[in-house]
C-alpha atoms as a PDB file:
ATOM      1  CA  UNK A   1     -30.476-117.121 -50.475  1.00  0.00           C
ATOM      2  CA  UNK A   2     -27.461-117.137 -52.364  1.00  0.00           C
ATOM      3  CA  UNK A   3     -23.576-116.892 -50.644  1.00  0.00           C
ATOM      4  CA  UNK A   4     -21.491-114.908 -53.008  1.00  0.00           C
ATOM      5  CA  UNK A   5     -17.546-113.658 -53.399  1.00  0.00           C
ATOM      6  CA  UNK A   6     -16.893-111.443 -55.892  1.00  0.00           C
ATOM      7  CA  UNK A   7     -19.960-111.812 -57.708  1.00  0.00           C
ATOM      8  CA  UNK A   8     -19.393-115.839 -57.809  1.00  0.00           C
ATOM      9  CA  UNK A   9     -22.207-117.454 -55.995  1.00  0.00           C
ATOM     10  CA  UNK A  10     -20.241-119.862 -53.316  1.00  0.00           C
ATOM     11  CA  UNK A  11     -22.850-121.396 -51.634  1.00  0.00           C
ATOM     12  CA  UNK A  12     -26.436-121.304 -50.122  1.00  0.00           C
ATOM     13  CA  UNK A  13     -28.962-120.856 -47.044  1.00  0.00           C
ATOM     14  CA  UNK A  14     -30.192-124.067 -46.497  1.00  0.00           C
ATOM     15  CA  UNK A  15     -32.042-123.647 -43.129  1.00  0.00           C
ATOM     16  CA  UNK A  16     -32.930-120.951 -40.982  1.00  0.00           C
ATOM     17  CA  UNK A  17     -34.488-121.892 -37.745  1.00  0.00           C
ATOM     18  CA  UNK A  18     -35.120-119.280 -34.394  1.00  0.00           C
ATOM     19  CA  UNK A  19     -33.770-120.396 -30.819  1.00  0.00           C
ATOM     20  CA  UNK A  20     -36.827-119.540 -28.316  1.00  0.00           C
ATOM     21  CA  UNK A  21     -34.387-119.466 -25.322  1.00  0.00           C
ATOM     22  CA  UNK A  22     -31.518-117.406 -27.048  1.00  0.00           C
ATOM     23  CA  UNK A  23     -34.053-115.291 -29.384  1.00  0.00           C
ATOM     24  CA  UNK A  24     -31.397-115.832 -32.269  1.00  0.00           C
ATOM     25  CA  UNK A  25     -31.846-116.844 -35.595  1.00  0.00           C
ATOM     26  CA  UNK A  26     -29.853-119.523 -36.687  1.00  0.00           C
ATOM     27  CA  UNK A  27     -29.316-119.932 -40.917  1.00  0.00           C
ATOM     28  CA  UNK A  28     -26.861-122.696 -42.002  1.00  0.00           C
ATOM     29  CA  UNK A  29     -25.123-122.386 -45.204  1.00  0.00           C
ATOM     30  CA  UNK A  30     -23.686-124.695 -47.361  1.00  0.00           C
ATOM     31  CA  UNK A  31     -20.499-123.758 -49.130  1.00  0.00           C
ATOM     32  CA  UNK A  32     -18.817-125.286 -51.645  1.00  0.00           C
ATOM     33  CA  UNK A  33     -16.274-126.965 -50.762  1.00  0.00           C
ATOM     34  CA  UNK A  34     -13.648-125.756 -53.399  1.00  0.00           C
ATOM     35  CA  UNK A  35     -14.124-122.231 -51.556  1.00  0.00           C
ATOM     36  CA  UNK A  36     -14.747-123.703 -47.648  1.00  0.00           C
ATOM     37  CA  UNK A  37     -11.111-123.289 -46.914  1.00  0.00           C
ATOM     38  CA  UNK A  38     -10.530-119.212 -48.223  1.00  0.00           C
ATOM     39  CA  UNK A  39     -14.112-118.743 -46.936  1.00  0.00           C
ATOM     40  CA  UNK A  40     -14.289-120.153 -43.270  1.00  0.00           C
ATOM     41  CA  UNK A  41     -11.546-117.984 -41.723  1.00  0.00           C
ATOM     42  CA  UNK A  42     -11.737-115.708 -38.549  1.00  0.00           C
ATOM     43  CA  UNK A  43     -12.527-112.215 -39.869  1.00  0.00           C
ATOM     44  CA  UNK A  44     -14.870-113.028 -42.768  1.00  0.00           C
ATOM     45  CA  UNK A  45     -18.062-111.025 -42.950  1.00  0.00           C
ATOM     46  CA  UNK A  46     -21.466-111.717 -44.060  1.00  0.00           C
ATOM     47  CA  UNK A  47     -23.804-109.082 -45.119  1.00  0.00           C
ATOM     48  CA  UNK A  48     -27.047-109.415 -46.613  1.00  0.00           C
ATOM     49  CA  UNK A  49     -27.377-106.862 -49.858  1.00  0.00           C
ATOM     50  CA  UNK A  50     -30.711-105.417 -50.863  1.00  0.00           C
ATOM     51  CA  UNK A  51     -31.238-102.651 -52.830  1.00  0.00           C
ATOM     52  CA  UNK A  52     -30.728 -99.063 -51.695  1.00  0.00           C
ATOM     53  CA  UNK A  53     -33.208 -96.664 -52.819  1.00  0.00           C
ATOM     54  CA  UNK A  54     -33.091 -93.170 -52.383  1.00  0.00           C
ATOM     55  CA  UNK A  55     -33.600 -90.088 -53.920  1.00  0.00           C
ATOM     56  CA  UNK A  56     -29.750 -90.065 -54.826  1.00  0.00           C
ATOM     57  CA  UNK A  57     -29.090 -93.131 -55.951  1.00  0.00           C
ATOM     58  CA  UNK A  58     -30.305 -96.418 -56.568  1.00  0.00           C
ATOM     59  CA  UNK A  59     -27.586 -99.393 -55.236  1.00  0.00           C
ATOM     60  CA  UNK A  60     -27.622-103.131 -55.216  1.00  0.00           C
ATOM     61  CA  UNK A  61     -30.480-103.219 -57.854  1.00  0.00           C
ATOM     62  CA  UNK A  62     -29.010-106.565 -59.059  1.00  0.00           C
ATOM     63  CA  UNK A  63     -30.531-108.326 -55.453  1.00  0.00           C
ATOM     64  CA  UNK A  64     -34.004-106.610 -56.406  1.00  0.00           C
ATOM     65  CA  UNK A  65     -35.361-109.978 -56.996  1.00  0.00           C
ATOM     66  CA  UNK A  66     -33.605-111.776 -54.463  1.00  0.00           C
ATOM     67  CA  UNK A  67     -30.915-110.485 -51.784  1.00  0.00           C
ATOM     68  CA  UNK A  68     -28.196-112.596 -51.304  1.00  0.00           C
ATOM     69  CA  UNK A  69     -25.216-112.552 -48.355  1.00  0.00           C
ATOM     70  CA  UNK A  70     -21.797-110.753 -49.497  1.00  0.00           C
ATOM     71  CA  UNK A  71     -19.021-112.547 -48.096  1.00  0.00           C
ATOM     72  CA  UNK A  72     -15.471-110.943 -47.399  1.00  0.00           C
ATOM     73  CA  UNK A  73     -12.580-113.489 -46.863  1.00  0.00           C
ATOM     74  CA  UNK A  74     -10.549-112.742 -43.419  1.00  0.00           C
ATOM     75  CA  UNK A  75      -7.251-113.849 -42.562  1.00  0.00           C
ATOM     76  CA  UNK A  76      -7.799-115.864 -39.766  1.00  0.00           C
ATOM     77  CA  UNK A  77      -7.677-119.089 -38.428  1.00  0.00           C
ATOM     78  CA  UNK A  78     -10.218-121.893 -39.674  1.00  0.00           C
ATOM     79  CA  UNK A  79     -14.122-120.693 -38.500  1.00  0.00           C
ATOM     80  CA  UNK A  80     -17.500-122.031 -38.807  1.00  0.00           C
ATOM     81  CA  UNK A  81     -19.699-119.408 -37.044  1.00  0.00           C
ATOM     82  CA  UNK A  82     -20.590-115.995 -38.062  1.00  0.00           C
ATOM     83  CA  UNK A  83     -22.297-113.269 -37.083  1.00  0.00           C
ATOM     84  CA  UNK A  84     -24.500-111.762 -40.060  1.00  0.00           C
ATOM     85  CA  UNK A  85     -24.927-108.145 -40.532  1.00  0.00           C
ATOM     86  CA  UNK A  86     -27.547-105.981 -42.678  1.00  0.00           C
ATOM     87  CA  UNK A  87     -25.582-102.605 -44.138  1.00  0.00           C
ATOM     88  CA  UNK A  88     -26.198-100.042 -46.203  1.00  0.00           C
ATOM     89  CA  UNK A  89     -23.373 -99.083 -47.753  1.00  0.00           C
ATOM     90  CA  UNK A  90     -23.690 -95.654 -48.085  1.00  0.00           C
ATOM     91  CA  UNK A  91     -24.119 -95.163 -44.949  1.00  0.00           C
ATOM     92  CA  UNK A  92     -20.637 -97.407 -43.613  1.00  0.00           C
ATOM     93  CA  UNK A  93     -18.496 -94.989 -46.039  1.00  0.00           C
ATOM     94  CA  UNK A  94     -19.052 -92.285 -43.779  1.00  0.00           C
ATOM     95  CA  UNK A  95     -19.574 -94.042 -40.324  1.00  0.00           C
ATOM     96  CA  UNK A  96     -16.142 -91.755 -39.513  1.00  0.00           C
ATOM     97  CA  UNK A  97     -18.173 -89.117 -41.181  1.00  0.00           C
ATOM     98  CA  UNK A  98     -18.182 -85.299 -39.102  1.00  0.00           C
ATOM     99  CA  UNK A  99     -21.694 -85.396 -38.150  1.00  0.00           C
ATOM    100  CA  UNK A 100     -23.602 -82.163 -38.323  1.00  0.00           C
ATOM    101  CA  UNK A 101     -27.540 -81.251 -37.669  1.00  0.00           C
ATOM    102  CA  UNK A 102     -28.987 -78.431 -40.437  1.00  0.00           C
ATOM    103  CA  UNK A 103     -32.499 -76.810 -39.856  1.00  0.00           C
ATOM    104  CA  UNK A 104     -35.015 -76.193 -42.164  1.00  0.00           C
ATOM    105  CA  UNK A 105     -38.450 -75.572 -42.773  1.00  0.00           C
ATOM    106  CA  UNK A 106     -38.910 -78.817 -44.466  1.00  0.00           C
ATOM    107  CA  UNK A 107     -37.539 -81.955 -45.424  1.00  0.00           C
ATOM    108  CA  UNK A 108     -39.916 -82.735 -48.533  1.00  0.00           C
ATOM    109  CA  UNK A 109     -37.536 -84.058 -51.099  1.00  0.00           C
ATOM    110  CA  UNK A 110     -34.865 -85.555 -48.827  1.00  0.00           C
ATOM    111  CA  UNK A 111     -34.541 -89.376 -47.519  1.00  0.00           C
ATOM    112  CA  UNK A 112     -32.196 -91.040 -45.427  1.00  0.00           C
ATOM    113  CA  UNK A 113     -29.089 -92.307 -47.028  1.00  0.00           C
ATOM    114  CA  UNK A 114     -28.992 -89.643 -49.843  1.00  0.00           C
ATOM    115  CA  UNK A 115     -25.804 -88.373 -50.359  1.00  0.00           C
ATOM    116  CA  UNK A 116     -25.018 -84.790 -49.217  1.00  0.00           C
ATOM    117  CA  UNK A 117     -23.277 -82.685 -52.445  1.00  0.00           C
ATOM    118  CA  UNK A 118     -20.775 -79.947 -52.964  1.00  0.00           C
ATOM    119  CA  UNK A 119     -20.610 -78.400 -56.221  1.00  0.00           C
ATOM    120  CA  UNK A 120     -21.604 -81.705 -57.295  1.00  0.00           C
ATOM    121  CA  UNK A 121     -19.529 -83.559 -55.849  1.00  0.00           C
ATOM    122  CA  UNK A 122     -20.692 -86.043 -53.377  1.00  0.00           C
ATOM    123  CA  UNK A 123     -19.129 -85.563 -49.769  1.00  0.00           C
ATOM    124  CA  UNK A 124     -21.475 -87.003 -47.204  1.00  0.00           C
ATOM    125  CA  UNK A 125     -24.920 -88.391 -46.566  1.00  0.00           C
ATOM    126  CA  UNK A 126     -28.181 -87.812 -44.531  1.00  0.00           C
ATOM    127  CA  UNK A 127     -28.089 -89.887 -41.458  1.00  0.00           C
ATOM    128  CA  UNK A 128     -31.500 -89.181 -39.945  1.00  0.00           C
ATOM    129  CA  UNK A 129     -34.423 -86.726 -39.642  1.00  0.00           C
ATOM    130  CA  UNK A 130     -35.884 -84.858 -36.409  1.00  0.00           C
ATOM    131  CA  UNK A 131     -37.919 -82.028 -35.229  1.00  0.00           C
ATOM    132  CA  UNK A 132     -36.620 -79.903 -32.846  1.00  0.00           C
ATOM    133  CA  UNK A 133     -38.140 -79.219 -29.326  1.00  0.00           C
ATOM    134  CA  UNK A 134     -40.915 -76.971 -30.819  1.00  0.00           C
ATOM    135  CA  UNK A 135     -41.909 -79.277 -33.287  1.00  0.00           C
ATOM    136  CA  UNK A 136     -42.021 -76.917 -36.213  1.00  0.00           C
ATOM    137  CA  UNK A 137     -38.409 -76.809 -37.728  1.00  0.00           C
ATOM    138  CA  UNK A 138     -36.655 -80.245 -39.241  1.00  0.00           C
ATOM    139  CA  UNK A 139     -33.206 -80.961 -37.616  1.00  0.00           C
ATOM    140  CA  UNK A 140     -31.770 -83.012 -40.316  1.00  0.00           C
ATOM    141  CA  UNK A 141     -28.083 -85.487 -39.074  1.00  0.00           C
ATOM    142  CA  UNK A 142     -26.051 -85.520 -42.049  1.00  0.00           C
ATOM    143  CA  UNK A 143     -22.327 -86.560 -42.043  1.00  0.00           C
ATOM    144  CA  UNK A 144     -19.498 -85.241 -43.822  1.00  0.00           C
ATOM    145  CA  UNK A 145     -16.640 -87.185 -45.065  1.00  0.00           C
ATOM    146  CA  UNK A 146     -13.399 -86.089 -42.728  1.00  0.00           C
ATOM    147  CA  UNK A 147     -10.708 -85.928 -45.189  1.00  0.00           C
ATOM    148  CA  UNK A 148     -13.132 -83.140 -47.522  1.00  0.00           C
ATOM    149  CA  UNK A 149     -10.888 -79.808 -48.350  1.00  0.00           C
ATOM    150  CA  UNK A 150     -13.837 -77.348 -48.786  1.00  0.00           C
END
């Protein structure tokens, strides 16, 4: 799996091993060392990217064949160990979202992640899916984008 800034692959996973007493998984990474210096800084991420497929949209279709880790550079002192995280990024643009639950008879054409519109105009997502106490209406978590003037 590829390391990549920008779109410019900057190194690879060259070993991924699981600790029985920690229950972690361990990957090491080589980077190249032209980039180790901007790269290995306190405050870098790594995310793995895979594609996002939803009724709404289709994201990250370039990692279809292969995901890779996204890297963003921190400003930090010199670091060797990070924690990786799996996102979707439609749903970290509205992690500040207002959250709100709508009921309905049916959720038939709706998935998770697909973005919430307004005259078009897209101002939220769906976070989730339940069914309420009596089991016969959908409660479906969506969350609106704070700074919308509706």
């Amino acid at each position: 799996m590829s390391l990549r800034y920008l779109g410019l692959s900057i190194g690879e996973v060259e070993n991924i091993t699981l600790d029985p007493k920690s229950r972690k998984i361990t990957a090491q990474a080589l980077i190249n060392p032209n980039y180790m210096g901007m790269i290995a800084k306190e405050g870098s991420t790594f995310k793995i990217i895979s594609p996002q497929i939803s009724a709404g949209a289709i994201e990250n279709l370039e990692s279809l064949l292969q995901p890779y880790i996204d890297v963003e550079v921190g400003k930090g002192k010199t670091k060797t160990q990070f924690n990786l995280t799996q996102t979707s990024p439609s749903r970290n643009k509205y992690s500040s979202g207002v959250p709100f639950i709508l009921e309905t008879n049916d959720a038939m054409n709706l998935t998770e992640g697909s973005p919430v519109l307004y005259r078009g105009v897209e101002v939220g997502t769906i976070r989730k899916f339940d069914l309420n106490s009596l089991g016969d209406r959908v409660l479906i978590h969506i969350a609106i984008t704070p700074n919308i003037n509706i």
